[in-house]
Each structure stands twice: as C-alpha cells, then as structure tokens.
C-alpha atoms as a PDB file:
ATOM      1  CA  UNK A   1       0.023  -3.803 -13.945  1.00  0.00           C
ATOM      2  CA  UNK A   2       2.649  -1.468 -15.477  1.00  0.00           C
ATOM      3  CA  UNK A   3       1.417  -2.810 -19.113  1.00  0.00           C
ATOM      4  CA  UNK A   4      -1.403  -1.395 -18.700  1.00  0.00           C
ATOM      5  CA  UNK A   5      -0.001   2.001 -17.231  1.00  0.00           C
ATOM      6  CA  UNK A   6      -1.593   1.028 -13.491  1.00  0.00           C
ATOM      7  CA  UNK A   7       0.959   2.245 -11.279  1.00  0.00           C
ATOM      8  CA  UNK A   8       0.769   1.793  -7.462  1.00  0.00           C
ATOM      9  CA  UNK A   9       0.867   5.031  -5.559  1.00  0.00           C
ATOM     10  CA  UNK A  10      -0.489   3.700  -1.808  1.00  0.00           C
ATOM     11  CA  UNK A  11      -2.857   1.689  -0.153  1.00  0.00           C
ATOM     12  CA  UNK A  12      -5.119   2.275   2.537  1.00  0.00           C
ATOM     13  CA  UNK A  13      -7.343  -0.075   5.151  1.00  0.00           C
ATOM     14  CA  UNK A  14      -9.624  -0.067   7.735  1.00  0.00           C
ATOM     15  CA  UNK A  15     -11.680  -1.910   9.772  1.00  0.00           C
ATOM     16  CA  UNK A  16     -14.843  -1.900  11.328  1.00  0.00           C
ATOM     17  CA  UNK A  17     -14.655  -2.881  15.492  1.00  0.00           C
ATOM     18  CA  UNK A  18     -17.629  -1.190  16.830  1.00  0.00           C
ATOM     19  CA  UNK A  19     -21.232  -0.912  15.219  1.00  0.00           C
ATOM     20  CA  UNK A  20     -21.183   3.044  15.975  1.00  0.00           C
ATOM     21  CA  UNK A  21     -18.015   2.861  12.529  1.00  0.00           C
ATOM     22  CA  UNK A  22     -20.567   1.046  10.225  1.00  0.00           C
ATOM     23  CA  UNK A  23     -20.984   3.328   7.207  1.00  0.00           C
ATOM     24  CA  UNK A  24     -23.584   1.338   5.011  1.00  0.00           C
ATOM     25  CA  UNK A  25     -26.030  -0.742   6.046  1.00  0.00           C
ATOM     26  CA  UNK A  26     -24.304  -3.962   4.517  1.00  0.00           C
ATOM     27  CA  UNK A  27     -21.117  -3.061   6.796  1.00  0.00           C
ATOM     28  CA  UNK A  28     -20.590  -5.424   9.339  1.00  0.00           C
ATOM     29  CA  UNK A  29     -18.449  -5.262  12.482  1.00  0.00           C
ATOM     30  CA  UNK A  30     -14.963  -6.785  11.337  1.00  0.00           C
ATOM     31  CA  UNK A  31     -15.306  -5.880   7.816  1.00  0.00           C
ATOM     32  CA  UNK A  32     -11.886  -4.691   6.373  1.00  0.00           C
ATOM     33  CA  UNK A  33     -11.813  -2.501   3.326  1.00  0.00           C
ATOM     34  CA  UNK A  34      -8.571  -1.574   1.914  1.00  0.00           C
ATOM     35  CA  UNK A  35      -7.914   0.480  -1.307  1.00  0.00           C
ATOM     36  CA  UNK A  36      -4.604   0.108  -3.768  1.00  0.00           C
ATOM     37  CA  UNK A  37      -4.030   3.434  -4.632  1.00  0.00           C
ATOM     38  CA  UNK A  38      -2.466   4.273  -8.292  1.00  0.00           C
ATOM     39  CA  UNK A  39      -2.560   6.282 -11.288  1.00  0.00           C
ATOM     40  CA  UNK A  40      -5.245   5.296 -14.031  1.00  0.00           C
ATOM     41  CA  UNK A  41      -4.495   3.157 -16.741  1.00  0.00           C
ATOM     42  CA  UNK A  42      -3.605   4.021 -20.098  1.00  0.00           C
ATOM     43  CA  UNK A  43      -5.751   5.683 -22.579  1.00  0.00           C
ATOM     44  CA  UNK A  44      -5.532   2.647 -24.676  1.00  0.00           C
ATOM     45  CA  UNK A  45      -6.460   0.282 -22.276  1.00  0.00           C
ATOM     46  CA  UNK A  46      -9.706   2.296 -21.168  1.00  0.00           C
ATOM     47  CA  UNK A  47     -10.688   2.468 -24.437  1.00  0.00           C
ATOM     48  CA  UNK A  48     -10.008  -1.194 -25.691  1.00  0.00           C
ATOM     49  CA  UNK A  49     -10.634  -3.340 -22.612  1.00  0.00           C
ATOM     50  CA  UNK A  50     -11.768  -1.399 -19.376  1.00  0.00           C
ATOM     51  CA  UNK A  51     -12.998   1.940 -18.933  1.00  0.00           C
ATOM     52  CA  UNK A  52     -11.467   2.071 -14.559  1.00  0.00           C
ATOM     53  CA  UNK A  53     -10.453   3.935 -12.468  1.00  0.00           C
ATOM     54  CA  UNK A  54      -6.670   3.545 -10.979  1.00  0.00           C
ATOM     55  CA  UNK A  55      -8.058   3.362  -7.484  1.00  0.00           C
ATOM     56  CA  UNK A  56      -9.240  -0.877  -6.692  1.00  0.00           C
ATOM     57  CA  UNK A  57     -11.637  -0.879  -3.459  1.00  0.00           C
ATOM     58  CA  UNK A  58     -12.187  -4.324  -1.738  1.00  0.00           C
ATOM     59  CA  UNK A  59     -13.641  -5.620   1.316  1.00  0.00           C
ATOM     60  CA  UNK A  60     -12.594  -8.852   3.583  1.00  0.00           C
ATOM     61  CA  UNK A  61     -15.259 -10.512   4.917  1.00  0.00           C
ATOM     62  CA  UNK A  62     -15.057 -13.561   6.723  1.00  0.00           C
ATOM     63  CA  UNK A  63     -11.685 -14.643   4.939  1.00  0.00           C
ATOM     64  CA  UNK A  64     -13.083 -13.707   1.859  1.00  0.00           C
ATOM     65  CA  UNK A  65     -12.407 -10.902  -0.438  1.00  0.00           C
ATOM     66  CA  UNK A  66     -15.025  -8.532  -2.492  1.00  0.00           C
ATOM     67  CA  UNK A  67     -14.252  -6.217  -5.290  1.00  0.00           C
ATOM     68  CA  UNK A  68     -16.208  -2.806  -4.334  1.00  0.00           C
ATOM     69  CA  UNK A  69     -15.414  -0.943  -7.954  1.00  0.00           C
ATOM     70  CA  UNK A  70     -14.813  -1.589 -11.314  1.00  0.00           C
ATOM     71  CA  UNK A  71     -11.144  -0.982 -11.110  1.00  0.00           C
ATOM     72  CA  UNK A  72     -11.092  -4.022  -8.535  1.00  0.00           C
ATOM     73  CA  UNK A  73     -13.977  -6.289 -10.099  1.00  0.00           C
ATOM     74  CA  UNK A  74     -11.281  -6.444 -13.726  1.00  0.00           C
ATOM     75  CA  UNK A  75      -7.897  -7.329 -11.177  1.00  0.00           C
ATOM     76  CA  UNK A  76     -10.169  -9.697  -9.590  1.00  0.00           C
ATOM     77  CA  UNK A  77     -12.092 -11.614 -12.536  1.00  0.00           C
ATOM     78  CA  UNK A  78     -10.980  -9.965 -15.580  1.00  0.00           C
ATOM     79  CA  UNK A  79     -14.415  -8.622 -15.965  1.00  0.00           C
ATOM     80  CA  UNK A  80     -14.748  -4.932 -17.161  1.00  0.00           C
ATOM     81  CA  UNK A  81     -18.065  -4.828 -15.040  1.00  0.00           C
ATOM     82  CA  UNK A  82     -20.109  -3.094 -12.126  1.00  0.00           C
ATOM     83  CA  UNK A  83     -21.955  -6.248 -10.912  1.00  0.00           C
ATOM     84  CA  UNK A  84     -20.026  -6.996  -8.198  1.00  0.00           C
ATOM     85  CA  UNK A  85     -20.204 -10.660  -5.880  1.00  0.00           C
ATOM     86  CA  UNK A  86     -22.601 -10.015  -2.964  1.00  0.00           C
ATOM     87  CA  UNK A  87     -20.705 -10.607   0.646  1.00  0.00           C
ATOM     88  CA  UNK A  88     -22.542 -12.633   3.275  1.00  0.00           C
END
C-alpha cells in the first residue's frame, strides 16, 4: 500500500446486536462494518489507475466480507469501480 502512497492511519468497527442499531435497511443484526483509516493515495495513482478515497469501508456478513466504497472494492478485486457484490 505504501507504493501507492495509502498509508494506514486507524481502523474502526462495529457491530450491529440489536435491530433498534440498524442504520439502512439492508443492515442486519450481526453485521460488522469496519473501516481502515489512511491518507489518500498518490496523485499519480488517482489519476492513472483509481480515482479513491484513502478511507476502505467493508462489511462481514455471515463469514463473508463486502467492499462498501471504491477505496475497498480496488483492495478487494483490483477493480477501480462502484458496483459493489450484493450481501445476502
């Protein structure tokens, strides 16, 4: 990730446990979302490959993960895209 000027800065999760915490409707009790945190990548790379964000959202459902952004749909797939995998 440092090739690309992607630094880590943090990381954040949660998790729903009650259906009063659901946010969207596709939440789900047990869902965990967690965002890496880090500064955006470098000019270069936005302009050649990926226009992202530094900031990669993704969900856990069911042992699975989901990319929720484009940031996390490229570390994911490689993809520079904002069709995302649908969870179930």
């Amino acid at each position: 990730m440092q090739s690309i000027g992607l630094t880590i800065t943090g990381a954040q999760a949660y998790s729903y446990d009650s259906k009063a915490e659901l946010e969207q409707p596709s939440d789900k009790v047990g869902d965990l979302h967690f965002t890496i945190q880090g500064a955006e990548p470098s000019p270069d790379f936005k302009r050649t490959t990926c226009d992202m964000w530094g900031d990669a959202d993704f969900m856990k459902r069911n042992g699975k993960f989901y990319e929720e952004n484009r940031t996390a749909n490229w570390l994911m797939t490689g993809e520079c895209s904002t069709r995302f995998a649908k969870p179930r």
